[in-house]
Protein backbone atom coordinates (compact mmCIF):
# COMPACT_ATOMS: atom_id res chain seq x y z
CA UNK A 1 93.06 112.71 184.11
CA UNK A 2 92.69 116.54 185.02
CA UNK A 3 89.56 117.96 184.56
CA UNK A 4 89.71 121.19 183.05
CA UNK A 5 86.80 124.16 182.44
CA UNK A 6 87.09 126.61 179.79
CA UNK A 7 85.04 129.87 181.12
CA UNK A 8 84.25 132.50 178.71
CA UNK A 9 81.62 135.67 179.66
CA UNK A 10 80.02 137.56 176.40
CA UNK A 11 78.41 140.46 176.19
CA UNK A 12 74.93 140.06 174.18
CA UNK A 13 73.15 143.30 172.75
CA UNK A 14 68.85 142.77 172.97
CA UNK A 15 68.37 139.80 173.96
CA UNK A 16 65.23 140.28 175.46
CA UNK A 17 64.66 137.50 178.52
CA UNK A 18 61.35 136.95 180.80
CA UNK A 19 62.51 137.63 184.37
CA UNK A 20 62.87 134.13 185.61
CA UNK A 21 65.53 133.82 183.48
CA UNK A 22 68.50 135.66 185.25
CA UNK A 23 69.98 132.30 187.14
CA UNK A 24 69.15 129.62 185.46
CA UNK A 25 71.41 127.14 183.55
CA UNK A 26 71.31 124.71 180.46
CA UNK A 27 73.91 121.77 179.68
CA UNK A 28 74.49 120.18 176.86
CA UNK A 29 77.40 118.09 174.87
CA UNK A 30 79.66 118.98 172.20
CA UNK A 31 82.18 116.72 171.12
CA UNK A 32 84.50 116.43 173.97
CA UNK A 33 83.18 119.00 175.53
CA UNK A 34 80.61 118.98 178.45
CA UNK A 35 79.30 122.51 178.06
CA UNK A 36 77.11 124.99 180.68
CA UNK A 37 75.21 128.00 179.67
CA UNK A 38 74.33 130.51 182.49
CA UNK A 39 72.60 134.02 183.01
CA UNK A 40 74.28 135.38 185.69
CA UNK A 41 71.90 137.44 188.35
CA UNK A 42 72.08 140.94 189.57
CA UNK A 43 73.54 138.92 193.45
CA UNK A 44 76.20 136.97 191.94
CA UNK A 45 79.73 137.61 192.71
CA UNK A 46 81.27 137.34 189.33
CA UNK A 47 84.76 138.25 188.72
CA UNK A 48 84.91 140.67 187.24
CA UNK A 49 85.07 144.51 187.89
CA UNK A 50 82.56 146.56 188.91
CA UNK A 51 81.35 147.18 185.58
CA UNK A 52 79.37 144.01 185.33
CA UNK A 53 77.05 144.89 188.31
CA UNK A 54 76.03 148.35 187.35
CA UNK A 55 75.41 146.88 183.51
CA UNK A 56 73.37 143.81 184.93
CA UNK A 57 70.87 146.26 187.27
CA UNK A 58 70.55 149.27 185.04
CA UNK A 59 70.06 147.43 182.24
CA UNK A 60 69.34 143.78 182.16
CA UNK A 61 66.77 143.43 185.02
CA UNK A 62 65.15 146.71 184.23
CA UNK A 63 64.73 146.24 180.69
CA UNK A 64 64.12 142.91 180.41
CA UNK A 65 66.98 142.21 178.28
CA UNK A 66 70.61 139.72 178.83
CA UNK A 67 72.94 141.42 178.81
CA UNK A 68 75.84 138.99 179.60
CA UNK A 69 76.02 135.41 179.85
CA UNK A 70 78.40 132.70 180.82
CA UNK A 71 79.35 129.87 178.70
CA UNK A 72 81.57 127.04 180.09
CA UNK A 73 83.35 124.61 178.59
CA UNK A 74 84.72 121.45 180.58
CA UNK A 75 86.58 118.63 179.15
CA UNK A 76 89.18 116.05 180.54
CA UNK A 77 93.13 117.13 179.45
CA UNK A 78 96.91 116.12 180.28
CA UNK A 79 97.59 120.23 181.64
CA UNK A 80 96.38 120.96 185.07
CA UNK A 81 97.52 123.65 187.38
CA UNK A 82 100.25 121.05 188.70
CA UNK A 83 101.62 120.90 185.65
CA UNK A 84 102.12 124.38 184.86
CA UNK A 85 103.76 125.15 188.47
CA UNK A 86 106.13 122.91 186.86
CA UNK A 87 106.61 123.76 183.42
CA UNK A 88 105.18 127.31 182.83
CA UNK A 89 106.08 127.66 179.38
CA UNK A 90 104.60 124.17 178.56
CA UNK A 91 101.41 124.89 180.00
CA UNK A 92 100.73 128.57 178.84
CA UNK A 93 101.57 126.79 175.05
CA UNK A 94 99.06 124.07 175.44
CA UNK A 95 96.51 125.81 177.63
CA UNK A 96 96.05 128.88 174.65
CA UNK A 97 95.35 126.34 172.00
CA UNK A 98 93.09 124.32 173.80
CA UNK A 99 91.15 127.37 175.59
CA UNK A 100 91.14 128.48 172.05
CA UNK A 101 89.44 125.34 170.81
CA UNK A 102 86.88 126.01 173.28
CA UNK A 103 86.33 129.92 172.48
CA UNK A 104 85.45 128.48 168.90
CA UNK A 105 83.28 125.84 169.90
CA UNK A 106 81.78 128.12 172.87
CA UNK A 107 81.07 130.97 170.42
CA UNK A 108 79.63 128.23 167.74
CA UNK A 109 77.25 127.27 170.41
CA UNK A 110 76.34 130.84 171.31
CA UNK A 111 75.71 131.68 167.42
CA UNK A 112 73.48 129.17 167.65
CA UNK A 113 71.56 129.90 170.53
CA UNK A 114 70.68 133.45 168.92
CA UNK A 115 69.46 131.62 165.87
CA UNK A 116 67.57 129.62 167.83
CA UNK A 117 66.24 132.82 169.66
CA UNK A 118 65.69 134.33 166.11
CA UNK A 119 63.72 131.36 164.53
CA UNK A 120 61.31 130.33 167.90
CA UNK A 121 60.93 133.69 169.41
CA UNK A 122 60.60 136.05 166.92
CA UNK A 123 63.68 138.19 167.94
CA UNK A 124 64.71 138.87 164.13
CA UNK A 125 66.73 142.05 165.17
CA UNK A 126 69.63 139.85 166.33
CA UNK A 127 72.78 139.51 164.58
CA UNK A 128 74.23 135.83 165.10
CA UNK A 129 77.37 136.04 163.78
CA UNK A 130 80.33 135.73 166.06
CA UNK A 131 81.68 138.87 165.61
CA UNK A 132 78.53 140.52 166.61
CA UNK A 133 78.92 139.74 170.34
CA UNK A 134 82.29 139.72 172.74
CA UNK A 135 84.45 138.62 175.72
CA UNK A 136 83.20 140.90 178.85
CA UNK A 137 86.42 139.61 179.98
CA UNK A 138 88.98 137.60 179.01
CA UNK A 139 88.59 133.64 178.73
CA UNK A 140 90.10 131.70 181.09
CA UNK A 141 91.13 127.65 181.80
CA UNK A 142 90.61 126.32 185.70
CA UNK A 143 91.89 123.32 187.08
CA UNK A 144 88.30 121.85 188.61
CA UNK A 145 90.13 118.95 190.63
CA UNK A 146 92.71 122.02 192.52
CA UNK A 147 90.20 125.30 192.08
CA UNK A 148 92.82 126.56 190.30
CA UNK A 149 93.68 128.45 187.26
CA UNK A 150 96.11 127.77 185.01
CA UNK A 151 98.25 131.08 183.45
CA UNK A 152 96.56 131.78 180.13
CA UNK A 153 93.84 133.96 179.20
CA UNK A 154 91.77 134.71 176.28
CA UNK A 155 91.25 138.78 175.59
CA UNK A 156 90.34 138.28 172.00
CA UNK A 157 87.69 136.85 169.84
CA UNK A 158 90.24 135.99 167.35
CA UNK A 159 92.54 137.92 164.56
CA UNK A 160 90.66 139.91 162.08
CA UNK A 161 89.84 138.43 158.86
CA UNK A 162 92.15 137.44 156.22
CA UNK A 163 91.34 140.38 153.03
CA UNK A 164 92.62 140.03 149.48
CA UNK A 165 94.38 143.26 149.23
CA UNK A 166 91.75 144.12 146.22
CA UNK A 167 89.15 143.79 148.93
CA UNK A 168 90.62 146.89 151.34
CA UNK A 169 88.97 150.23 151.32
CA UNK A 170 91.13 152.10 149.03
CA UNK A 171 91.54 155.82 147.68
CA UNK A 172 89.46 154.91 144.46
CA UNK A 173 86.58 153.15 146.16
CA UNK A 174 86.21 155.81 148.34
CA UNK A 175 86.57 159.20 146.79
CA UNK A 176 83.86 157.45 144.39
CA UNK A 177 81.89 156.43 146.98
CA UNK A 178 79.44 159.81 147.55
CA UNK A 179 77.61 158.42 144.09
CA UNK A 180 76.38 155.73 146.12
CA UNK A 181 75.45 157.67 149.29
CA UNK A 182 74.22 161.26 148.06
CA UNK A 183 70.91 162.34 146.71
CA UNK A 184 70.14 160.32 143.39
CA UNK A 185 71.90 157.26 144.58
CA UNK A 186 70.80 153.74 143.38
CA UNK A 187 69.68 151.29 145.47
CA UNK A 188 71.84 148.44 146.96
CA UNK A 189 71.69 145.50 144.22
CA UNK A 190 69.43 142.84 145.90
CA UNK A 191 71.78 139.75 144.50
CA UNK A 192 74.87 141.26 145.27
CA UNK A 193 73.32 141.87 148.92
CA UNK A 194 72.45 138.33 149.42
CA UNK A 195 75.48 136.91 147.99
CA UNK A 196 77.59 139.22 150.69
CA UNK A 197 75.63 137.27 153.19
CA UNK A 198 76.43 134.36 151.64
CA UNK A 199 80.16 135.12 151.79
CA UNK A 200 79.61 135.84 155.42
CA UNK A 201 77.95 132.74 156.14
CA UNK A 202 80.87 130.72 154.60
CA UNK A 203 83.60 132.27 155.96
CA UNK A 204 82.65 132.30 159.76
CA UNK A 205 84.56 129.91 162.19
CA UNK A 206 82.92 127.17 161.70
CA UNK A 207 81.22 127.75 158.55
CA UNK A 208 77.47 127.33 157.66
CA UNK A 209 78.08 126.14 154.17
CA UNK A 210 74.56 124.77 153.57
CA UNK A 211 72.60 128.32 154.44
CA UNK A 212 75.50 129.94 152.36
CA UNK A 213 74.72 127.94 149.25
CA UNK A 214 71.25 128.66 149.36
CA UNK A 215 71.43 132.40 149.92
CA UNK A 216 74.50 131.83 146.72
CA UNK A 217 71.64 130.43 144.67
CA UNK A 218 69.29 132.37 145.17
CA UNK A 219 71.96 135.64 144.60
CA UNK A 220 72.70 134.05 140.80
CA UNK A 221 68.79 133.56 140.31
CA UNK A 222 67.90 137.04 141.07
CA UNK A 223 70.73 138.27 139.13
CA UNK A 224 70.11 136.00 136.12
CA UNK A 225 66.20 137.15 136.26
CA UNK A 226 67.30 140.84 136.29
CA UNK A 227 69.74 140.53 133.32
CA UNK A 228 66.99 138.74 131.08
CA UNK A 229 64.61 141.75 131.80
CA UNK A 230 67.45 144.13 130.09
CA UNK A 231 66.68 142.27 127.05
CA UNK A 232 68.02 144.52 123.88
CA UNK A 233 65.73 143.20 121.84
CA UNK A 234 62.20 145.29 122.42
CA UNK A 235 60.05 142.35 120.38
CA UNK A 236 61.24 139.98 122.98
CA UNK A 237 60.12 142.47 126.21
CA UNK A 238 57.18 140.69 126.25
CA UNK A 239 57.82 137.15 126.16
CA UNK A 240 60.61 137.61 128.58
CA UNK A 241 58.24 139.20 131.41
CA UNK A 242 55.57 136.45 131.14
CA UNK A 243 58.61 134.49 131.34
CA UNK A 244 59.47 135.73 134.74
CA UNK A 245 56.35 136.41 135.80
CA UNK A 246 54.83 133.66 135.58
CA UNK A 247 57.27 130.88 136.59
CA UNK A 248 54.59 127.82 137.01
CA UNK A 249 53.56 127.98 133.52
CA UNK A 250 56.90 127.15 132.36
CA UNK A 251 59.35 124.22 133.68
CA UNK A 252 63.05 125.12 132.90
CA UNK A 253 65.66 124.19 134.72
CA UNK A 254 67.78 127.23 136.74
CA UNK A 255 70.95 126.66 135.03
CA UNK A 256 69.04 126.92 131.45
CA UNK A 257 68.30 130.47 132.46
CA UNK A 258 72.58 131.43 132.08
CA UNK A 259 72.43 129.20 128.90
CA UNK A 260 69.58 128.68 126.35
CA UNK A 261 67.42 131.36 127.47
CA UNK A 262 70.15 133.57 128.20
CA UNK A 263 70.98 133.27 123.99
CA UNK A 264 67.66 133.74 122.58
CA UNK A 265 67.33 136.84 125.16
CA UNK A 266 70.78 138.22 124.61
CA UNK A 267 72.47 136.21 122.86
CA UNK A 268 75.09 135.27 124.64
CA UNK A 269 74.99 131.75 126.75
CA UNK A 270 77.27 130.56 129.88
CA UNK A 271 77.79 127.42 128.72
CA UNK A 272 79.22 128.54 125.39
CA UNK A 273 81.78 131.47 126.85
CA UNK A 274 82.83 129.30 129.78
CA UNK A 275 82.09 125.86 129.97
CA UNK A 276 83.60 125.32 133.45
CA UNK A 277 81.81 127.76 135.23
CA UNK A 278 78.34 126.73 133.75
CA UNK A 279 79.06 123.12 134.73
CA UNK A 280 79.78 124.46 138.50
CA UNK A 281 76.67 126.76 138.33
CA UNK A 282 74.75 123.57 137.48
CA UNK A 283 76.35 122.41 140.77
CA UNK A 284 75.35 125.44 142.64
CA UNK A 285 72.05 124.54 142.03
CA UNK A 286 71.94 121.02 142.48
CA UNK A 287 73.49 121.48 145.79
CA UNK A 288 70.50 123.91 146.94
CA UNK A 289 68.16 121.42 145.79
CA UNK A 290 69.48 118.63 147.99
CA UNK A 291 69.64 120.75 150.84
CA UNK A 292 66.43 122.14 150.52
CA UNK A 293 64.69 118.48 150.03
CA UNK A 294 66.62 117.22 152.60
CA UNK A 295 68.71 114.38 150.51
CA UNK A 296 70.20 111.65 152.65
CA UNK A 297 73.70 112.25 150.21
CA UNK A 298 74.49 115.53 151.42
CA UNK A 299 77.13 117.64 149.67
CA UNK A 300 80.89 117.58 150.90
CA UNK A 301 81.92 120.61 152.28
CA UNK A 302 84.57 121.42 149.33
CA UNK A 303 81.63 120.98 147.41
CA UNK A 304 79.84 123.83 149.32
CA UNK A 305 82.44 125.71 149.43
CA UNK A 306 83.44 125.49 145.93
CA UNK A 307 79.91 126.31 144.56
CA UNK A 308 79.68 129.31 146.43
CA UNK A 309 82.83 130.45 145.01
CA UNK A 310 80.92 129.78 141.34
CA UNK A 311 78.41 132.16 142.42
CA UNK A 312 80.67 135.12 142.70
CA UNK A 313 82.12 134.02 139.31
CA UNK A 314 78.47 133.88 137.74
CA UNK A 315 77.48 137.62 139.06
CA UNK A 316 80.56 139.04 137.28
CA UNK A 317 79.22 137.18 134.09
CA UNK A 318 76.09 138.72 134.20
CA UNK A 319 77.35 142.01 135.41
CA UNK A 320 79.03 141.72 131.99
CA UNK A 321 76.64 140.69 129.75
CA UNK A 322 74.21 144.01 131.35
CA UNK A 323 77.48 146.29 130.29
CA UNK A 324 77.56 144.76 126.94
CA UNK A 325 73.82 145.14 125.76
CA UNK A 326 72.31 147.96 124.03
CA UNK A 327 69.10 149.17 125.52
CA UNK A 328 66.06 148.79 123.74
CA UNK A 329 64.79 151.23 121.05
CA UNK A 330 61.96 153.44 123.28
C-alpha cells in the first residue's frame, strides 16, 4: 500500500526557542497517522520562496523566537502519484479530503504543542487556537515510495465560521457601540468574557469540550454571585455579602444559588420559571465536578456540549432578573 505524507508549514508568532532548537525533530502517533514535527534552520532548502529565508535569519535566529515550523503527516492510503497520472480527477477528489483530514489533525497537534508551551514554559502570551497561526504555504500530499507529489494543495486553514445571522456585526450594534468604547465606558462583564471563551473552546475543530464546560461554569457562577449582590431588598445587603464572602462557612450546592437563594434574595428562582433549564444547569455543574475530580465516568460529548449551551441560556436569565429588580432604597 502507498505510503503517503501530508506536509503542512505554519507560521507561529513568539514562540520563543533556545538556539539548539532550529533543526531538531519530534515524532509521535496519532491515530493513523505517523506524525513529524520540525524547526527548519536558517541552511535548509525549503520550498518555498524567498520569503522564508529572510523571515528565518532576521527574525527567528536573531531573536530567539520560531518563527515557522513543519508538521508532517504520513499514513498508508489507496492514492499514490500512479494513480493520479491515471485518473486525475479521482485523485485530486480523494487527495483534498484526506490532506484535509491531516490539516485538522496536524493543526490539533500544533494547538497542542502551544498549550503545552503555555503550561511548562511559562509562555502565557500565546494564543493556541487554530486560527491564531497559518499555512506559510500551501499543504501538500507526496507519494514517499515515487518522491512524488500528487496534484492537490491546501492554501487554506479552512472556511470561516458558521454565524447565526443575529450574531453579524450589524448597523444597530455598531452605531451603539461608542458607549462601550468612549470615555465613561463600563467594563467588559467578567462572566460574559469567560463564557465567550468558553464558546471558543467548544466550537474549535476538534473541540475541547471539557475546558469549555469549566470556563461555562464558572461564567454562570460569577454571574449568579453578581446578580445576588443587586439584591433589592437593603435588609438583606448584609446577609447576602457574608454570603459570598465567605463561601467555607456555608455548604450550598451551585445550582441552589439560581434557585432557593436566588428567591429569598430576589425572589424569583430558576427552577420555578423554567424547570428545564435549571435541571441542565444542575448538569452544567455536575459535569465540572467530574472533570475537575477526575471521575473514571466521564461525560459524553453531547453532554458537554449540551451543558455549555445551558450556560448561555442561564446568563440571559440572570441578565433578566438584574433588569427586573429595583435598586435598593440609599
Amino acid at each position: 500500500m502507498p505510503r503517503l505524507a501530508a506536509e503542512f508549514y505554519f507560521e507561529l508568532n513568539n514562540v520563543v526557542v533556545s538556539p539548539e532548537i532550529p533543526g531538531l525533530s519530534v515524532r509521535f502517533h496519532r491515530g493513523r497517522f505517523d506524525c513529524e514535527m520540525w524547526s527548519p534552520t536558517a541552511a535548509d532548502k525549503l520550498p518555498t520562496n524567498g520569503e522564508f529565508d529572510k523571515l528565518l535569519v532576521s527574525v527567528g535566529l536573531q531573536m530567539g523566537t520560531l518563527p515557522v515550523i513543519r508538521v508532517t503527516l504520513r499514513f498508508d492510503s489507496d492514492l499514490s502519484a500512479a494513480t493520479s497520472e491515471a485518473n486525475e480527477a479521482k485523485a485530486k477528489e480523494e487527495g483534498l479530503a484526506a490532506l484535509e483530514l491531516a490539516f485538522k489533525e496536524a493543526s490539533a497537534a500544533l494547538s497542542e504543542f502551544i498549550w503545552w508551551t503555555r503550561i511548562r514554559k511559562g509562555q502565557v502570551w500565546l494564543n493556541a487556537h487554530p486560527d491564531s497561526f497559518r499555512l506559510f504555504q500551501p499543504g501538500r500530499l507526496l507519494d514517499e515510495d515515487l518522491d512524488q507529489a500528487l496534484p492537490v494543495e491546501l492554501s487554506r486553514p479552512g472556511p470561516l465560521p458558521t454565524v447565526p445571522a443575529k450574531g453579524a456585526i450589524d448597523r444597530e450594534f455598531f452605531e451603539t457601540i461608542s458607549g462601550l468604547l468612549g470615555d465613561g465606558r463600563p467594563d467588559l462583564p467578567p462572566a460574559e468574557s469567560l463564557y465567550a471563551d468558553a464558546q471558543q473552546l467548544a466550537s474549535e475543530e476538534p473541540p475541547d469540550l471539557k475546558k469549555a464546560v469549566l470556563i461555562a461554569a464558572i461564567a454562570c457562577e460569577a454571574k449568579v454571585k453578581e446578580t445576588l449582590r443587586k439584591c433589592p431588598r437593603a435588609e438583606l445587603l448584609p446577609m447576602v455579602d457574608l454570603f459570598l464572602n465567605h463561601p467555607r462557612d456555608f455548604t450550598v450546592a451551585a445550582l441552589c444559588l439560581f434557585t432557593d437563594v436566588m428567591m429569598v434574595v430576589m425572589g424569583r428562582s430558576l427552577k420555578k420559571e423554567n424547570a428545564g433549564l435549571s435541571k441542565r444547569i444542575g448538569k452544567l455543574f455536575e459535569h465540572r465536578n467530574a472533570i475537575a475530580h477526575s471521575k473514571n465516568q466521564a461525560p459524553s460529548d453531547n453532554e458537554l456540549r449540551d451543558a455549555v449551551e445551558a450556560a448561555k441560556l442561564a446568563l440571559e436569565w440572570l441578565d433578566q432578573v438584574q433588569r427586573s429588580a429595583t435598586p435598593p432604597a440609599p
